[in-house]
C-alpha atoms as a PDB file:
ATOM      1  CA  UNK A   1      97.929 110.997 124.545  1.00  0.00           C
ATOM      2  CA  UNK A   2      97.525 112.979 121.652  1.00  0.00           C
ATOM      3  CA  UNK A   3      97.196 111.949 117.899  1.00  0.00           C
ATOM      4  CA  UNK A   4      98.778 114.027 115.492  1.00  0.00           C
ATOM      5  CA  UNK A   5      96.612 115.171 113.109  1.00  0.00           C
ATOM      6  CA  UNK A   6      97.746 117.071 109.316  1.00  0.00           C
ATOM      7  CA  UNK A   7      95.609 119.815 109.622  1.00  0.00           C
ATOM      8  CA  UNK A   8      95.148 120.974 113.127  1.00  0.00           C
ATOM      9  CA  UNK A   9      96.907 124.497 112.888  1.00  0.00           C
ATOM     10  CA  UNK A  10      97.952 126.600 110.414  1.00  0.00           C
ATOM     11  CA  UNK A  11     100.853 127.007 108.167  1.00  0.00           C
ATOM     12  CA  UNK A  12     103.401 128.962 108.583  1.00  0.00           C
ATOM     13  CA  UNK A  13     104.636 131.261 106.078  1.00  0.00           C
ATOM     14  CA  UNK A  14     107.356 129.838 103.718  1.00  0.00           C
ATOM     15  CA  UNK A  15     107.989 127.376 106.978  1.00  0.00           C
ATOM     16  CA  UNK A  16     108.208 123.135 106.604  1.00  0.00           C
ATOM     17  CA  UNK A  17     108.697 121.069 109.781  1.00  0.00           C
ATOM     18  CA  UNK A  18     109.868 117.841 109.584  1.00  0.00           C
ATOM     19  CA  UNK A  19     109.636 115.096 112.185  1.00  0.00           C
ATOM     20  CA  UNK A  20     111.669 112.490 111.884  1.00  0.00           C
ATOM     21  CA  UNK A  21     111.438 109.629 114.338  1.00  0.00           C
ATOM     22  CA  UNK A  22     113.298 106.527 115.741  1.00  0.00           C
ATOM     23  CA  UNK A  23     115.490 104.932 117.898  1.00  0.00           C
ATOM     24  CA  UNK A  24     119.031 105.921 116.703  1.00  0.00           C
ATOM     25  CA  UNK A  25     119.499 109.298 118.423  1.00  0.00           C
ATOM     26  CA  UNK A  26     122.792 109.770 116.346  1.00  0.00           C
ATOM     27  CA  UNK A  27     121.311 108.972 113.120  1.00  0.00           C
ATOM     28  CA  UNK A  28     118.118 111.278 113.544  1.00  0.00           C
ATOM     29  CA  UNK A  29     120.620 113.708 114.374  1.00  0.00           C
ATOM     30  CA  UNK A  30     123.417 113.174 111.349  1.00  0.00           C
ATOM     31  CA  UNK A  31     120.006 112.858 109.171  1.00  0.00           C
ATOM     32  CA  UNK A  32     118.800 116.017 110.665  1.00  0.00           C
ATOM     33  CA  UNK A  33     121.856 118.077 110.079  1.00  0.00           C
ATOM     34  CA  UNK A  34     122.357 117.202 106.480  1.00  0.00           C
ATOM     35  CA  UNK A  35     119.028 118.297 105.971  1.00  0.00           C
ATOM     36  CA  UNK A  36     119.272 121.818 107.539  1.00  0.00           C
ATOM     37  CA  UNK A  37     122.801 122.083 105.345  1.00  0.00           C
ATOM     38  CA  UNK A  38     120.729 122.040 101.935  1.00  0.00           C
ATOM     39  CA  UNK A  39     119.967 125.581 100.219  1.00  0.00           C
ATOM     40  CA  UNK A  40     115.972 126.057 100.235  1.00  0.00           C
ATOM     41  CA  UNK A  41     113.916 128.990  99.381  1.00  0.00           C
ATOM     42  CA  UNK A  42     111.875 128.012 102.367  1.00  0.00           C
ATOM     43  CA  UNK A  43     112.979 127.678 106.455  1.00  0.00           C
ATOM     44  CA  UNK A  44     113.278 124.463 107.285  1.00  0.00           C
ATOM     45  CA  UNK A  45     112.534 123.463 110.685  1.00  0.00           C
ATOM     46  CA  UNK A  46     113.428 119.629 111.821  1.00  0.00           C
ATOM     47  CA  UNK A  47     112.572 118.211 114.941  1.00  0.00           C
ATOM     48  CA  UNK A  48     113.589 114.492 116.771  1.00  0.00           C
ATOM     49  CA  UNK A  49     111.581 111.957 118.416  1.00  0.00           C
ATOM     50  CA  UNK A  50     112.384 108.498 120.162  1.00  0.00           C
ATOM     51  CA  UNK A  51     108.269 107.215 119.368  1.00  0.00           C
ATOM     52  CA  UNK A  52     105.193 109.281 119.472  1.00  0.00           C
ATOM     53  CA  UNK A  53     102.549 110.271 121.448  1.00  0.00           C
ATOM     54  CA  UNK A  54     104.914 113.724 121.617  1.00  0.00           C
ATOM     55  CA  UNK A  55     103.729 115.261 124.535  1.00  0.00           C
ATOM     56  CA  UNK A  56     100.480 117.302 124.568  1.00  0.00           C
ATOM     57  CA  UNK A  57     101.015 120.222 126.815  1.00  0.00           C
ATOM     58  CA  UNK A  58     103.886 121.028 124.673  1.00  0.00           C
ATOM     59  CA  UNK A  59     103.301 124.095 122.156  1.00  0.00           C
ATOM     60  CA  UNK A  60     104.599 122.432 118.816  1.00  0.00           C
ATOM     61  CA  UNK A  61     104.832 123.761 115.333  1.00  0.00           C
ATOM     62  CA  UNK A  62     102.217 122.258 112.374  1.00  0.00           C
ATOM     63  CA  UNK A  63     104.423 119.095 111.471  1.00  0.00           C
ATOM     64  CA  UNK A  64     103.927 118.779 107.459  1.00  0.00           C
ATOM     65  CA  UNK A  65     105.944 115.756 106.889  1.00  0.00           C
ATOM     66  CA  UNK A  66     106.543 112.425 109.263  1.00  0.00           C
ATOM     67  CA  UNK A  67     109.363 110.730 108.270  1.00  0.00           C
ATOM     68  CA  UNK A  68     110.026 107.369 110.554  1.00  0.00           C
ATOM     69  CA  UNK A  69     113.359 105.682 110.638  1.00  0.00           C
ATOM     70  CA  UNK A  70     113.311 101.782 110.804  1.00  0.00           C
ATOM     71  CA  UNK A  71     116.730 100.302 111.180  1.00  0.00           C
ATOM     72  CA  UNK A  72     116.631  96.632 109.601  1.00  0.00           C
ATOM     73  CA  UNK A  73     119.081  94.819 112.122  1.00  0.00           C
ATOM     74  CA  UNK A  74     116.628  95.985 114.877  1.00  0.00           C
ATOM     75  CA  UNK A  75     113.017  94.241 116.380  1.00  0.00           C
ATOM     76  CA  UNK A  76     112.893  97.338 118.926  1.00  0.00           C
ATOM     77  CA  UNK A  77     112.914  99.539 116.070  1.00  0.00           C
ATOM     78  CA  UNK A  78     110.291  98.251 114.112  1.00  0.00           C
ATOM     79  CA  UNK A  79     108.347  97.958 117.170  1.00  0.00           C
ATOM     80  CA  UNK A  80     108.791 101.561 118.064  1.00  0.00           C
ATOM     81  CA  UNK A  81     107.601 102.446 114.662  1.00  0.00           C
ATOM     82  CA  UNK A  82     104.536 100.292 114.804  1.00  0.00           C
ATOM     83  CA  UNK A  83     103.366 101.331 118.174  1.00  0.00           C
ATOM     84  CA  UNK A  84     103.693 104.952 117.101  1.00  0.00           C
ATOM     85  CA  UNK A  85     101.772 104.941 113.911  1.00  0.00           C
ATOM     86  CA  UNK A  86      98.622 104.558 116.372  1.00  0.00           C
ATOM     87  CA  UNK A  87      99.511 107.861 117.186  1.00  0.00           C
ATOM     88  CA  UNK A  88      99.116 109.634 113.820  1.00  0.00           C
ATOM     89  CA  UNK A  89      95.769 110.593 112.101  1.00  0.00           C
ATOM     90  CA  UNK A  90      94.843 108.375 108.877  1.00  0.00           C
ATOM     91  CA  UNK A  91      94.661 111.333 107.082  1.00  0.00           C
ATOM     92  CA  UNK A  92      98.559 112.106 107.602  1.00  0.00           C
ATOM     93  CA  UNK A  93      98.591 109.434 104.952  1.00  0.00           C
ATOM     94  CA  UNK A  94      97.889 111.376 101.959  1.00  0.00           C
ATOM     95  CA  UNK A  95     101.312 112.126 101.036  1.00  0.00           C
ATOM     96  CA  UNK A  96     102.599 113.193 104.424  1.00  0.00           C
ATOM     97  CA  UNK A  97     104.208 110.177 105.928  1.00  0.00           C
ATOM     98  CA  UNK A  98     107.888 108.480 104.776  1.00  0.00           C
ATOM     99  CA  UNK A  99     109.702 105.138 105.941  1.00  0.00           C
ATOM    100  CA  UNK A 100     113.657 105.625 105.911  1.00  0.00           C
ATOM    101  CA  UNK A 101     114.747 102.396 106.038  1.00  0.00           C
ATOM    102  CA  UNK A 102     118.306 102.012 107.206  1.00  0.00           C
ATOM    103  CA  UNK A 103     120.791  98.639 107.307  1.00  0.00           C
ATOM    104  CA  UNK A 104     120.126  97.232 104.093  1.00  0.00           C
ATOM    105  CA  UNK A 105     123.667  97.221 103.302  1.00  0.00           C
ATOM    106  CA  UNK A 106     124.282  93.603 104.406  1.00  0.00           C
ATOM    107  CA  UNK A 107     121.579  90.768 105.677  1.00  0.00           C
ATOM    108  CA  UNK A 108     123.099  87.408 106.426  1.00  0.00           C
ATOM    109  CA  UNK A 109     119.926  85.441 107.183  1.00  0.00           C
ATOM    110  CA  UNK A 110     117.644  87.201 104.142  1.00  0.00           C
ATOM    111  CA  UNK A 111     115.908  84.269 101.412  1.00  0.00           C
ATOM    112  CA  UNK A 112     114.748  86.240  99.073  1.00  0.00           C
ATOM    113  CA  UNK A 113     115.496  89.092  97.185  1.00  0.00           C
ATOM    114  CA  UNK A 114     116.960  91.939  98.872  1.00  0.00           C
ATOM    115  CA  UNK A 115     114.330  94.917 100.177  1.00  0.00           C
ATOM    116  CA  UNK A 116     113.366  97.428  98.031  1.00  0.00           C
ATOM    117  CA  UNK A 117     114.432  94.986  94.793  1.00  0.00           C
ATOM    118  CA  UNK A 118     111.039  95.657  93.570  1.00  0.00           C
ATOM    119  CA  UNK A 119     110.111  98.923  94.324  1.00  0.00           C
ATOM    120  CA  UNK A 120     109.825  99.857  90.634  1.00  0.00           C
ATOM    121  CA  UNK A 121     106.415  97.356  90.629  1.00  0.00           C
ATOM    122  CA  UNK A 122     104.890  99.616  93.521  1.00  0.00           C
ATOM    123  CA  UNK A 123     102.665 102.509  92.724  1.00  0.00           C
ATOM    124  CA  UNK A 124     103.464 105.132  95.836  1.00  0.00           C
ATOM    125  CA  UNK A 125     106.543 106.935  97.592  1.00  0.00           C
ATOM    126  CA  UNK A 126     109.926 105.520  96.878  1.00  0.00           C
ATOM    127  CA  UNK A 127     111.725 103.742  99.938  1.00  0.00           C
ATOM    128  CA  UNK A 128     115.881 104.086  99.777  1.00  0.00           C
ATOM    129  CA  UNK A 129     118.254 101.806 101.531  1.00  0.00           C
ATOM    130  CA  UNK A 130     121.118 103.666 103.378  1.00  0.00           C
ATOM    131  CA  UNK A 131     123.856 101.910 104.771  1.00  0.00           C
ATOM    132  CA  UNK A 132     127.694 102.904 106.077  1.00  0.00           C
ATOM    133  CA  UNK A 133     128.526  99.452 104.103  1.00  0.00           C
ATOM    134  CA  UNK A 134     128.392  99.186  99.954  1.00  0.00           C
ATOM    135  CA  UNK A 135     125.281  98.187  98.820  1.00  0.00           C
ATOM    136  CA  UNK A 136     124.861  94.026  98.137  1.00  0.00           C
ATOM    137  CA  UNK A 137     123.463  92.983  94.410  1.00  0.00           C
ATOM    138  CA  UNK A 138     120.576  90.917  95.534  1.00  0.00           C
ATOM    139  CA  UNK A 139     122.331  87.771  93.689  1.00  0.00           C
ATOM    140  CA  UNK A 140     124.966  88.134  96.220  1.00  0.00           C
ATOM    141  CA  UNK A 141     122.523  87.552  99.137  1.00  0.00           C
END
């Protein structure tokens, strides 16, 4: 097993990768796809995993950014995304790590106010529901 570490090879010139992982295949992939449509100066390389370790034998691009999808209306993806952070190098935490968190659209058993209601309080990266539904006011829930 290998831990992915920030720093381990080089750049490459005017070259991002972008590893986004989690357990909706399709989503990684429709997530993946909008990203390679947007204009940028730079190549843009985007890659998909189910969890980490990825495998070690494998020659791999420097990954810049992690990005790990966590669907709300799923234990097995949270799970994934917990057991894989053991796999990443503290120091990918300095600005090179992101949470996507999608389902927030609608959750039937949720107390309190809804997720992300108070992200304006938190000092650090910006988490964004997406959903296929409309978005519920967090009176409504």
């Amino acid at each position: 097993m290998s831990v992915l570490r920030p720093l381990d090879k080089q750049p490459g010139l005017n070259t991002a990768t972008i590893l986004l992982v989690g357990t909706e295949d399709a989503l990684l992939q429709q997530l993946a796809d909008s990203m390679l449509k947007e204009d940028c100066a730079s190549e843009l390389k985007v890659h998909l995993a189910r969890s980490l370790p990825l495998p070690s034998n494998v020659n791999r691009p420097r990954i810049d950014l992690i990005v790990f999808v966590v669907n709300l209306h799923s234990k097995y993806s949270l799970r994934n995304v917990e057991e894989s952070l053991h796999h990443v190098d503290a120091t990918f935490f300095l600005g090179k790590v992101g949470f996507l968190i999608t389902g927030g659209g609608r959750l039937s058993s949720h107390g309190g106010p809804a997720p992300g209601a108070h992200a304006a309080d938190l000092r650090g990266p910006r988490a964004w529901c997406l959903s296929p539904e409309p978005a519920v006011p967090a009176e409504e829930l």
